[in-house]
Protein backbone atom coordinates (compact mmCIF):
# COMPACT_ATOMS: atom_id res chain seq x y z
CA UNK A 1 -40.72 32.29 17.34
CA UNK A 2 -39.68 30.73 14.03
CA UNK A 3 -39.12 27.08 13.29
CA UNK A 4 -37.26 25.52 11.15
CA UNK A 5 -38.00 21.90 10.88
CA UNK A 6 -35.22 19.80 8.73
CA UNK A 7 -35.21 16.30 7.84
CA UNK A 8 -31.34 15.90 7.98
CA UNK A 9 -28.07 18.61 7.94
CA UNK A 10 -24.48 18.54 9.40
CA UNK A 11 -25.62 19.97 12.57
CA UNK A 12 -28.77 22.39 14.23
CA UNK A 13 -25.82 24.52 15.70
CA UNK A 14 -24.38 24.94 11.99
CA UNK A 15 -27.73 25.39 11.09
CA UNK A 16 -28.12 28.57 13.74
CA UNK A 17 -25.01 29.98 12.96
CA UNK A 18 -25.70 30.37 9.35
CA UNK A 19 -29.02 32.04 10.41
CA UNK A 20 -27.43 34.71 12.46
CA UNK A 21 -24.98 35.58 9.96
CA UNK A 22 -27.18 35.76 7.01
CA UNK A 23 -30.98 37.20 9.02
CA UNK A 24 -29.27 38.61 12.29
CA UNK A 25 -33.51 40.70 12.24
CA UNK A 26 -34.76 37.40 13.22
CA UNK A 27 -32.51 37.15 16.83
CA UNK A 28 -35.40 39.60 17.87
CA UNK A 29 -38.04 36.60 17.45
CA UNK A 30 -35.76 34.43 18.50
CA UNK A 31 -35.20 30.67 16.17
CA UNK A 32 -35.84 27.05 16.97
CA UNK A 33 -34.00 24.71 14.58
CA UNK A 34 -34.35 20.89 14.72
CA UNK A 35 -33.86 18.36 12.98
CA UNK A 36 -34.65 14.22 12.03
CA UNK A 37 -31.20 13.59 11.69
CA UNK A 38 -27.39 15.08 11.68
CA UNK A 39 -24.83 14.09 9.72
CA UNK A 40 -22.12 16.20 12.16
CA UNK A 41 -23.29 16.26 15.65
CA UNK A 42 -21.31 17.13 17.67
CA UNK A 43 -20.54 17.61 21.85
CA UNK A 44 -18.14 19.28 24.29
CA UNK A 45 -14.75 19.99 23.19
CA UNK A 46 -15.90 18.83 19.64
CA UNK A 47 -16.56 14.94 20.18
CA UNK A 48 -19.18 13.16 17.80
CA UNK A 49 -22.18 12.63 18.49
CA UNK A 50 -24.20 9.91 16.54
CA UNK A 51 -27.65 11.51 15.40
CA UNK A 52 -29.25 8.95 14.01
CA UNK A 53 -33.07 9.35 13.06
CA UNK A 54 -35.30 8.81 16.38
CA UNK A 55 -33.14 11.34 18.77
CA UNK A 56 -33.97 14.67 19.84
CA UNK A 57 -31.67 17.14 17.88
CA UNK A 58 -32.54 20.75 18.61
CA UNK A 59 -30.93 24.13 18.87
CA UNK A 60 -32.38 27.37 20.04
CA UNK A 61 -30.87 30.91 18.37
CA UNK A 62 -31.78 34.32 20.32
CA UNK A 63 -30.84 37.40 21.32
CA UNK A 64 -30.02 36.90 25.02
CA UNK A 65 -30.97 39.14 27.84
CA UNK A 66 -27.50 41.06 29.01
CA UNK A 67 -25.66 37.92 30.18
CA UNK A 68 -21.89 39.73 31.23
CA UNK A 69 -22.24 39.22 34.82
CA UNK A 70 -23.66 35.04 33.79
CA UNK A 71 -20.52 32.74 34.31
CA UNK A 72 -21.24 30.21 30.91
CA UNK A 73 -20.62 27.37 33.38
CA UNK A 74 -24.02 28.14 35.27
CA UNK A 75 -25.99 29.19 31.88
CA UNK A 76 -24.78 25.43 30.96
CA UNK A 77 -26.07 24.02 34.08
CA UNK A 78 -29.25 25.84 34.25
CA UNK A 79 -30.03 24.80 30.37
CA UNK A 80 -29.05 21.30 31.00
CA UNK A 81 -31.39 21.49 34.33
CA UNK A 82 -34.19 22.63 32.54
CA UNK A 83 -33.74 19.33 30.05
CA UNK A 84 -33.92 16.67 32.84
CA UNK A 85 -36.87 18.62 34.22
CA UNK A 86 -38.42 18.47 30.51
CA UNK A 87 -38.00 15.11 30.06
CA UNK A 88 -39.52 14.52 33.19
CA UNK A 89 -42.40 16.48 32.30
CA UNK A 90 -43.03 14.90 28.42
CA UNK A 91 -41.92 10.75 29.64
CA UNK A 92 -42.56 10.92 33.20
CA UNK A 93 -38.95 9.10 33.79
CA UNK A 94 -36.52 11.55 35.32
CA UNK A 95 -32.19 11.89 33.79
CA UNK A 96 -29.69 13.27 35.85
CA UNK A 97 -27.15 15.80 34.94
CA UNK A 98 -23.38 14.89 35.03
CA UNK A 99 -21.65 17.97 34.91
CA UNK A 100 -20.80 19.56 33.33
CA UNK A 101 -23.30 18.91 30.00
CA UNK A 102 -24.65 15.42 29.78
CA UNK A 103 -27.41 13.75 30.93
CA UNK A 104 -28.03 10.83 32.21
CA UNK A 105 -30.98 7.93 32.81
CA UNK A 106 -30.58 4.83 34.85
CA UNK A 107 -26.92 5.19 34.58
CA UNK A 108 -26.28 5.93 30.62
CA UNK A 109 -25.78 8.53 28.48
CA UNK A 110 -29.01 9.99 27.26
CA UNK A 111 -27.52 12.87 25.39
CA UNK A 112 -25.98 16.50 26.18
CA UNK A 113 -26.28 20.66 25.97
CA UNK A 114 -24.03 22.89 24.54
CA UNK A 115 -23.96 26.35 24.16
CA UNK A 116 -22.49 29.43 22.10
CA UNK A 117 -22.38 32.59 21.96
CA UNK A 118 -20.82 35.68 20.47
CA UNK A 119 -20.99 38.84 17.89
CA UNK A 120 -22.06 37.60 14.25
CA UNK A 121 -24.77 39.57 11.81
CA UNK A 122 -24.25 42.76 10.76
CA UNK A 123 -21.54 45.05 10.76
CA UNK A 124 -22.41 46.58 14.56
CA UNK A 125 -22.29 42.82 15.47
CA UNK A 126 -25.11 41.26 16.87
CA UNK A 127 -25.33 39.27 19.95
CA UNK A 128 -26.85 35.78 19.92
CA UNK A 129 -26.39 32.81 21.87
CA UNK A 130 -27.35 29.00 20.81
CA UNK A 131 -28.85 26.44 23.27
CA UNK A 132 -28.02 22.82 21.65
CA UNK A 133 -29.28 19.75 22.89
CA UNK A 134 -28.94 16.58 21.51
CA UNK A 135 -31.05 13.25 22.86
CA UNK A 136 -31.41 9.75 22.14
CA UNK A 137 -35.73 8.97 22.23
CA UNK A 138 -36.92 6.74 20.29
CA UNK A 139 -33.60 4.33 19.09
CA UNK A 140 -34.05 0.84 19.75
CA UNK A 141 -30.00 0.91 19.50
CA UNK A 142 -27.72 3.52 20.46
CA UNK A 143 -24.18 3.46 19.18
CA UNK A 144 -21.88 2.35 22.27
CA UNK A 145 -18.99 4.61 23.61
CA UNK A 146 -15.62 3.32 25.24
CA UNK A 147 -16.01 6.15 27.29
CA UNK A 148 -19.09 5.26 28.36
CA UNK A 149 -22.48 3.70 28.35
CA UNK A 150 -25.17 4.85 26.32
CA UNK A 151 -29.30 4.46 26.44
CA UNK A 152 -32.42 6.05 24.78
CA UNK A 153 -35.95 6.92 26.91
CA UNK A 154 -37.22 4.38 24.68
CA UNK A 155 -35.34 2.04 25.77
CA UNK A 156 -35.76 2.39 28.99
CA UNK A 157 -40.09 2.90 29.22
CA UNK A 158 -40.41 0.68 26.04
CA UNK A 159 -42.57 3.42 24.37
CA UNK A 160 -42.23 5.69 21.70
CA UNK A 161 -42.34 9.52 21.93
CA UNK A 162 -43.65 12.27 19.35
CA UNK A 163 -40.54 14.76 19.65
CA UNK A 164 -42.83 17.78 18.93
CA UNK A 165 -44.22 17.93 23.00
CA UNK A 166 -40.18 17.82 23.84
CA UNK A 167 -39.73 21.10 21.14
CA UNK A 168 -42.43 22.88 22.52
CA UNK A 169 -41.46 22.69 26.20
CA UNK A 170 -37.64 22.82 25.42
CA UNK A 171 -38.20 26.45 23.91
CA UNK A 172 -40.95 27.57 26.42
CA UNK A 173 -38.64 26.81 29.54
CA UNK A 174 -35.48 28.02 27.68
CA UNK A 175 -37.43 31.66 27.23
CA UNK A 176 -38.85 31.70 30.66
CA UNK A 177 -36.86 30.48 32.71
CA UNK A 178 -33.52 31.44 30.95
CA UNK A 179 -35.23 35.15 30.70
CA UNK A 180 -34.44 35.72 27.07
């Protein structure tokens, strides 16, 4: 597994894309992109997200196990699953999911997953798919919504978090329990 650690870009998913297009040989290895910062982060149905230094900005580029009988709606709930249950496991507090992407902790947004997927690389097409999560750690001040209420873990516990335990497990439960 490759990382690619950045200290700001437009977005990790941007970052995977461009990846697959220009080295579709390292899908086999599978990619793990995150970053200190994005300048373009984005959610569902392309809504900003503020990724301000102290969140959680990751995306994770593979080749996929055959996924055509996978409705995207369950891979999306199973990868958003598997980030509560991280958290849980790296903070000890424990989000909720609101379907169908975000995640939740005592009542405020804590951040989200997206996904993609598709035929990009070479001239056969090669298929990848990108796990993207985005979550607010360690701000002491999270930009406020008028659709709703927003929090970081730090917040909440009043500690702060090294992000490299939540990178770690984020890829090793995506790969075994998503069976890349």
């Amino acid at each position: 597994m490759k990382l690619v650690k950045l200290k700001s870009t437009t977005s990790t998913m941007d970052v995977a894309k461009k990846i697959c297009k220009e080295h579709p040989e390292l899908l086999e290895e599978g990619v793990t992109i995150v970053a200190e910062s994005q300048t373009d982060g984005r959610g569902r149905e392309g809504r900003s997200w503020v990724s301000n230094k102290g969140g959680l900005y990751y995306s994770l580029l593979c080749r996929p196990r055959d996924l055509s009988g996978e409705d995207d709606s369950v891979l999306l709930n199973r990868s958003a699953m598997l980030v509560c249950q991280v958290v849980r496991s790296v903070t000890g507090v424990t989000p909720i999911l609101k379907q169908p992407n975000d995640i939740y902790l005592k009542g405020a947004k804590l951040g989200g997953v997206l996904l993609e997927s598709g035929l990009e690389g070479n001239d056969q097409g090669t298929k990848y798919l990108i796990v993207g999560v985005g979550l607010n750690v360690n701000q002491r001040q999270v930009a406020s919504s008028l659709l709703y209420s927003t929090t970081s873990i730090s917040m909440v516990t009043e500690k702060e978090y090294d992000l490299a335990p939540f990178y770690s497990a984020l890829t090793a439960r995506f790969l075994k329990d998503l069976s890349f």
